[in-house]
C-alpha atoms as a PDB file:
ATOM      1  CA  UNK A   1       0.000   0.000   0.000  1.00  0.00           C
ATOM      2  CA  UNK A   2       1.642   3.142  -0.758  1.00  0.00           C
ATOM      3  CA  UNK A   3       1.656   6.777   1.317  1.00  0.00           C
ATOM      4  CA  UNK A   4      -0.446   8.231  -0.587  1.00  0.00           C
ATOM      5  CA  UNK A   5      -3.595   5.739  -0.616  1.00  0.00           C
ATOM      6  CA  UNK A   6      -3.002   4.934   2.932  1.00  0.00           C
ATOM      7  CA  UNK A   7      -3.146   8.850   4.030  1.00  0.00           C
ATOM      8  CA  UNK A   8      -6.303   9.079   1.782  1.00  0.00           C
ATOM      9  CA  UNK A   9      -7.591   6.585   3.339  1.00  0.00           C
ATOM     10  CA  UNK A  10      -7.480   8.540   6.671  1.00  0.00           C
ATOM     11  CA  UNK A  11      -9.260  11.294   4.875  1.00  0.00           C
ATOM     12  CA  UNK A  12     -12.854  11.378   6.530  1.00  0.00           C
ATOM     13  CA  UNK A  13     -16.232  13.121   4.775  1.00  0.00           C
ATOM     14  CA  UNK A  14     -16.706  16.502   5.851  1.00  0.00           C
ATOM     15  CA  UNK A  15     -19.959  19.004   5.835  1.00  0.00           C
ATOM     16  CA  UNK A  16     -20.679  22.371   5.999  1.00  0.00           C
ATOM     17  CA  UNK A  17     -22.230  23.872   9.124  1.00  0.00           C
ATOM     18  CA  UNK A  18     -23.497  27.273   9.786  1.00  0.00           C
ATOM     19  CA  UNK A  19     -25.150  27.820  12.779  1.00  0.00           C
ATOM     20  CA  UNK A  20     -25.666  31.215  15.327  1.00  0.00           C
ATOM     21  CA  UNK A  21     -24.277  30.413  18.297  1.00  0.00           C
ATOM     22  CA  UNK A  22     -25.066  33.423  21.204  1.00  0.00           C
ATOM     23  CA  UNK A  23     -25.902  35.870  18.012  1.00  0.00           C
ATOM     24  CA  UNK A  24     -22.790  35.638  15.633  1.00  0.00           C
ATOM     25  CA  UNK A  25     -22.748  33.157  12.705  1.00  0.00           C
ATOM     26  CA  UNK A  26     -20.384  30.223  12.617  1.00  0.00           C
ATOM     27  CA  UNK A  27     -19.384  28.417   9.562  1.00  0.00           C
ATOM     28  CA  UNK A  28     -17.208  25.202   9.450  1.00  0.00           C
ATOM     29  CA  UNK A  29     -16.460  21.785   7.920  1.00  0.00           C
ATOM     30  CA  UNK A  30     -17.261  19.059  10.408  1.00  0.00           C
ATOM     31  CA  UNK A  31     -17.429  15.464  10.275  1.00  0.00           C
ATOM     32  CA  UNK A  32     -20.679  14.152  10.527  1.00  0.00           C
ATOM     33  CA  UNK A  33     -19.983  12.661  14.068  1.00  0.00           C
ATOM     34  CA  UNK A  34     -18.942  15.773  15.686  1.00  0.00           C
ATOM     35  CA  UNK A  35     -21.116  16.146  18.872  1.00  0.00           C
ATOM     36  CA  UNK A  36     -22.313  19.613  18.968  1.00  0.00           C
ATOM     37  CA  UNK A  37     -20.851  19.991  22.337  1.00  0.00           C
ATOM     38  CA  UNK A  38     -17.503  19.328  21.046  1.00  0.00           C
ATOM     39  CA  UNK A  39     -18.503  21.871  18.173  1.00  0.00           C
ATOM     40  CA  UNK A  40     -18.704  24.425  21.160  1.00  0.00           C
ATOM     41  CA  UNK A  41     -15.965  23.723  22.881  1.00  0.00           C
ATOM     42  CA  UNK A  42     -13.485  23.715  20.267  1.00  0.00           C
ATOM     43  CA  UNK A  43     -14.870  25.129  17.272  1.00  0.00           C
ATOM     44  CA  UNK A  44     -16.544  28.409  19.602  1.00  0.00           C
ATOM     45  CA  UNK A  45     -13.858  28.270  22.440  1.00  0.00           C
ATOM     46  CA  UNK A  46     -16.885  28.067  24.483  1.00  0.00           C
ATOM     47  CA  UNK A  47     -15.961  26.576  27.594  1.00  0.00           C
ATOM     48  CA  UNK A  48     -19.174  26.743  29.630  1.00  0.00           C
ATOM     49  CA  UNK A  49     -20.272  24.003  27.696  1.00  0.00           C
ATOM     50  CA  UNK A  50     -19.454  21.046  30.071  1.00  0.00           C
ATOM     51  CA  UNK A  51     -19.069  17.469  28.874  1.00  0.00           C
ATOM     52  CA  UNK A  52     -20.373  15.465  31.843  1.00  0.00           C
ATOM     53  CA  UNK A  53     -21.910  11.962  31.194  1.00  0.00           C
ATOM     54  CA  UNK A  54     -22.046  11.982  27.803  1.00  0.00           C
ATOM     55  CA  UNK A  55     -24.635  10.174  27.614  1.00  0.00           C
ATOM     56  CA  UNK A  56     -27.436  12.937  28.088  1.00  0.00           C
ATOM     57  CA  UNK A  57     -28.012  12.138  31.839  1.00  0.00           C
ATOM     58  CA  UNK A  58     -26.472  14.596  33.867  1.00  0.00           C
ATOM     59  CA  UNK A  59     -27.665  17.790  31.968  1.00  0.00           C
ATOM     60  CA  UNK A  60     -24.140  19.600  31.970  1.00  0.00           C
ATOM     61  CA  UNK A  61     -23.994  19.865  28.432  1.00  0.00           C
ATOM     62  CA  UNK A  62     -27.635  21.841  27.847  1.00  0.00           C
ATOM     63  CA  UNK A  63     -27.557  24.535  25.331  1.00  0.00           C
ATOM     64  CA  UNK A  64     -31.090  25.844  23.716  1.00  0.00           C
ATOM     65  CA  UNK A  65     -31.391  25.166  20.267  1.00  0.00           C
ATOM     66  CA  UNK A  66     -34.140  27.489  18.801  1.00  0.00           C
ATOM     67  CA  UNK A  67     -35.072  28.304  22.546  1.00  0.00           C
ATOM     68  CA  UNK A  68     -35.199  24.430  23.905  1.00  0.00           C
ATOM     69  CA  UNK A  69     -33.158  22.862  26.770  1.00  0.00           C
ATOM     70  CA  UNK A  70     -31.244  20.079  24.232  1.00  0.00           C
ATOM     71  CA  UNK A  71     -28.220  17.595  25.548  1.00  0.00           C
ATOM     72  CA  UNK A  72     -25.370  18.736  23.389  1.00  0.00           C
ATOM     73  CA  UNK A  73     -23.593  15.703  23.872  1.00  0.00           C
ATOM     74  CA  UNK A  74     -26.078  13.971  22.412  1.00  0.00           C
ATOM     75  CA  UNK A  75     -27.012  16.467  19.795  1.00  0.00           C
ATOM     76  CA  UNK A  76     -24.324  16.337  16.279  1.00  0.00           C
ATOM     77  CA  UNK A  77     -23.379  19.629  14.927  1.00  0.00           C
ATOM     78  CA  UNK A  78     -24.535  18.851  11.585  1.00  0.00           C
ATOM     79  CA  UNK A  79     -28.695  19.073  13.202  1.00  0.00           C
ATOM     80  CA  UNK A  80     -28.397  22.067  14.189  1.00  0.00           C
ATOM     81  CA  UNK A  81     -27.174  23.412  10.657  1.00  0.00           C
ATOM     82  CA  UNK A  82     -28.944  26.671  10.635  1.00  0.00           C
ATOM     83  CA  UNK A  83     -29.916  26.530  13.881  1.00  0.00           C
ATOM     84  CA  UNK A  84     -29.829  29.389  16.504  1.00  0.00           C
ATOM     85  CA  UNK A  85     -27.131  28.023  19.699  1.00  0.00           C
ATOM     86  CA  UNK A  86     -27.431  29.720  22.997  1.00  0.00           C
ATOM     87  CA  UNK A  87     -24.883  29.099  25.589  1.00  0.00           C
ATOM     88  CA  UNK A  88     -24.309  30.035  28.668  1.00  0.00           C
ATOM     89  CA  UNK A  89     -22.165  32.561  27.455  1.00  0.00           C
ATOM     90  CA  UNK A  90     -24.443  33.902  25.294  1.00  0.00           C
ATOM     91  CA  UNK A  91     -26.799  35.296  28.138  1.00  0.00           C
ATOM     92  CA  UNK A  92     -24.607  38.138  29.796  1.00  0.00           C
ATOM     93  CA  UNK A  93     -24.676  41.391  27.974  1.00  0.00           C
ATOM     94  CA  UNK A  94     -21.893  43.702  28.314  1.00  0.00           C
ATOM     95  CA  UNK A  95     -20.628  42.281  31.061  1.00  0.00           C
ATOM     96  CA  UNK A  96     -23.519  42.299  32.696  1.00  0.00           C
ATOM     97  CA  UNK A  97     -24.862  38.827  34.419  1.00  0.00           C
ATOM     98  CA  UNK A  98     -28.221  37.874  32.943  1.00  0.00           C
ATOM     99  CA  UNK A  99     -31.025  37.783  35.682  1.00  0.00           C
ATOM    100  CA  UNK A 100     -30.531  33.923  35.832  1.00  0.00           C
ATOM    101  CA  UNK A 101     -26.865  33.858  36.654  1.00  0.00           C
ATOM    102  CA  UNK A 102     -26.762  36.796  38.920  1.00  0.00           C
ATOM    103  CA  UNK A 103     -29.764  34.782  40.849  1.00  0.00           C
ATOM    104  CA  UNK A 104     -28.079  31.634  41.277  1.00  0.00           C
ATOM    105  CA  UNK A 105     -24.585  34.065  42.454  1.00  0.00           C
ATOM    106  CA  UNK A 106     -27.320  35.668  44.953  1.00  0.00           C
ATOM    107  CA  UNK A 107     -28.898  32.412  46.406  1.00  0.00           C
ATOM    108  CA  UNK A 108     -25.457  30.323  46.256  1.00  0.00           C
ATOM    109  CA  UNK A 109     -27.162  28.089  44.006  1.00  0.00           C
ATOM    110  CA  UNK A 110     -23.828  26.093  42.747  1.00  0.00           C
ATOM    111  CA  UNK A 111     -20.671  24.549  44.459  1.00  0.00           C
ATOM    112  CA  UNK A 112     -18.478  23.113  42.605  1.00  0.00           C
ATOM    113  CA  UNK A 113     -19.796  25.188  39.626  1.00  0.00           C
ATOM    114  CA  UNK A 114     -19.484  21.609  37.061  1.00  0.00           C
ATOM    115  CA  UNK A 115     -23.640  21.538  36.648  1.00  0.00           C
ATOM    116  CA  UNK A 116     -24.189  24.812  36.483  1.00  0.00           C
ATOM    117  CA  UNK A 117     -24.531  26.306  33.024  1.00  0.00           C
ATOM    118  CA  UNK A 118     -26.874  23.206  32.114  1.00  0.00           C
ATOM    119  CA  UNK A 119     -28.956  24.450  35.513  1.00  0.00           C
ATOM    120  CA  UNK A 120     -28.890  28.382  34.139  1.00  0.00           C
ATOM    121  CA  UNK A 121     -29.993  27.298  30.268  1.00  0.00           C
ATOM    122  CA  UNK A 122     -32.627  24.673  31.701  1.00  0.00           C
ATOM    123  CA  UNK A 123     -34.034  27.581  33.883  1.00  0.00           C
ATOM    124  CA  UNK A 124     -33.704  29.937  31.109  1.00  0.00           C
ATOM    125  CA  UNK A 125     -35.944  27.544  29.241  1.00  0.00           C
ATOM    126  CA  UNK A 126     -38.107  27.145  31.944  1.00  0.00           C
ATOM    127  CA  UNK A 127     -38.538  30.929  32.585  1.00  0.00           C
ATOM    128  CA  UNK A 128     -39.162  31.519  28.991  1.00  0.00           C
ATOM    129  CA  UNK A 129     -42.004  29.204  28.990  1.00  0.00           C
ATOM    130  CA  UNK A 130     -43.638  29.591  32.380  1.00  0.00           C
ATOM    131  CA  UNK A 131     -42.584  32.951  33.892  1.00  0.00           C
ATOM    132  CA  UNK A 132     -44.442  32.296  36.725  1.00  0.00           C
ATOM    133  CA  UNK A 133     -43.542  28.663  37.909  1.00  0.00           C
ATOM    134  CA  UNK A 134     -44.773  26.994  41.388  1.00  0.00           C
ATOM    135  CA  UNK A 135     -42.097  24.894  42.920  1.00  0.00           C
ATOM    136  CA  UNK A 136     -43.373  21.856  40.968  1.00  0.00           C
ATOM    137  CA  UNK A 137     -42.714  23.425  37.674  1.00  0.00           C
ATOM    138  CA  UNK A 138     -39.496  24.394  39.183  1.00  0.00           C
ATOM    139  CA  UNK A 139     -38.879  20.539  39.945  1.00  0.00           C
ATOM    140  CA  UNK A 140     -40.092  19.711  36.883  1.00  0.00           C
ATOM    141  CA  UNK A 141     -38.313  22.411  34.214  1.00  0.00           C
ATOM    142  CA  UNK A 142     -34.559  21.085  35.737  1.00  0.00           C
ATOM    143  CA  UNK A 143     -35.601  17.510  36.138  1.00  0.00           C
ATOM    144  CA  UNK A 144     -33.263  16.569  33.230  1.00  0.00           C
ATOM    145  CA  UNK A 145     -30.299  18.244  35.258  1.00  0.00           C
ATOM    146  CA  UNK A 146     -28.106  16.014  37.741  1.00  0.00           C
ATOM    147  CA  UNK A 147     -26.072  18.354  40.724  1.00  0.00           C
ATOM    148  CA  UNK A 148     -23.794  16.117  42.983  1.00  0.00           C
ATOM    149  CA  UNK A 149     -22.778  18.843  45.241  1.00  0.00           C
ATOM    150  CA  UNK A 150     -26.181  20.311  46.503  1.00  0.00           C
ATOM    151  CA  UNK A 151     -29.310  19.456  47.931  1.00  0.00           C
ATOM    152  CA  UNK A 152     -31.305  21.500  45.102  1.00  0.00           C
ATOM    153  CA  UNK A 153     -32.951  23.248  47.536  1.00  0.00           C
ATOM    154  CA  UNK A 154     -30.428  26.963  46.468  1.00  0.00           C
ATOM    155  CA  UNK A 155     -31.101  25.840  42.813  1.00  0.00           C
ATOM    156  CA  UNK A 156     -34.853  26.073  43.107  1.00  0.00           C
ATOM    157  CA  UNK A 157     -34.671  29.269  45.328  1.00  0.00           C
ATOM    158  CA  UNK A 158     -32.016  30.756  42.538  1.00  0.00           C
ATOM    159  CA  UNK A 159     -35.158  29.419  39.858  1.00  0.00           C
ATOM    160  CA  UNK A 160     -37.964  31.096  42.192  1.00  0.00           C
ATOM    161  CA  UNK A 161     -35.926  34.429  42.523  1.00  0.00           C
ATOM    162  CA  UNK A 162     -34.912  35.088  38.938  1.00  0.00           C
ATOM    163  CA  UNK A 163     -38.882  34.739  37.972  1.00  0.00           C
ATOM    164  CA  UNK A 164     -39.469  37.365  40.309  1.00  0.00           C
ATOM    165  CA  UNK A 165     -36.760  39.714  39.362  1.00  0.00           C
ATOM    166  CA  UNK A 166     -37.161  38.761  35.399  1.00  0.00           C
ATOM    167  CA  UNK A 167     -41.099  39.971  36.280  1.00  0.00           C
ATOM    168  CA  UNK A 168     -40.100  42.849  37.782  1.00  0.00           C
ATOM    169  CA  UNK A 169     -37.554  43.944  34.992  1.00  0.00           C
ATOM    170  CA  UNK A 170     -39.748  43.464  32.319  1.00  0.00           C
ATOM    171  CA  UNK A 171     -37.138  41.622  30.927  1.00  0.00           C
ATOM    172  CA  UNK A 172     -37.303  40.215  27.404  1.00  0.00           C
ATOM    173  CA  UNK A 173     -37.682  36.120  27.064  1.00  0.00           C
ATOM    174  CA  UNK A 174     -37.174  33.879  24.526  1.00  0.00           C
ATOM    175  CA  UNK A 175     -37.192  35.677  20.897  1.00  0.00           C
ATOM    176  CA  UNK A 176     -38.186  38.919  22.252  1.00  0.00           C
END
């Protein structure tokens, strides 16, 4: 076998992505098994996506896709080809903390920090859908999310607090 047909032979099929991740259009080639959260992490230099489980369990990896909670790990970049991506990252403005993360900051709603950004885009999914929630939505909205630090109990006050500040604010949800 000679160089040349064995280093084609390591050649693998490509495609063409283009999706908005947090507002700015991204373009690359990607092989077809590239997990979107990989996409992210390397492709975006986003680095709140986390790479837990990888097997869609622990909810570290949850972006929204077109404003739903979706397991990026399970998720390959090639679906979400012209698809709008918001991370974690993609929430702050100027600087600024959105409402979400500065009410998990204010009710101590992490520890080691690992789960977190899946808890923040769950809630912001949550919020976006039911801006009022009881505690059972609460419950409910970050069911798909695992924390092995805390006893939830922060995370669903950090939930119950940015509803009432995001109320208060008038401050725009989803595709507003």
């Amino acid at each position: 076998m000679s160089s040349e047909s064995s280093s084609h032979s390591l050649d693998r099929p490509t495609r063409e992505v283009s999706v908005t991740v947090n507002g700015e259009t991204v373009s690359a080639d990607v092989e077809p098994r590239l997990k979107l959260s990989d996409f992210l992490r390397e492709e975006c230099g986003l680095r709140g996506v986390r790479v837990g489980c990888e097997h869609g369990v622990c909810g570290a990896c949850t972006v929204l896709v077109d404003g739903r909670s979706t397991k990026s790990c399970l998720t390959y970049a090639v679906q979400v080809d012209g698809a709008s991506v918001t991370t974690v990252e993609g929430l702050s403005a100027d600087g600024d903390l959105h409402p979400i993360q500065e009410s998990f900051h204010k009710e101590h709603a992490l520890q080691c920090g690992f789960c977190t950004s899946g808890f923040v885009m769950a809630t912001k999914e949550l919020l976006d859908r039911e801006p009022d929630p009881d505690r059972e939505d609460v419950e409910d909205g970050l069911a798909d999310n695992i924390c092995r630090c805390t006893g939830y109990q922060n995370i669903y006050d950090a939930v119950e607090r940015a509803a009432a500040e995001l109320a208060e604010a008038d401050y725009p949800r989803g595709d507003d």
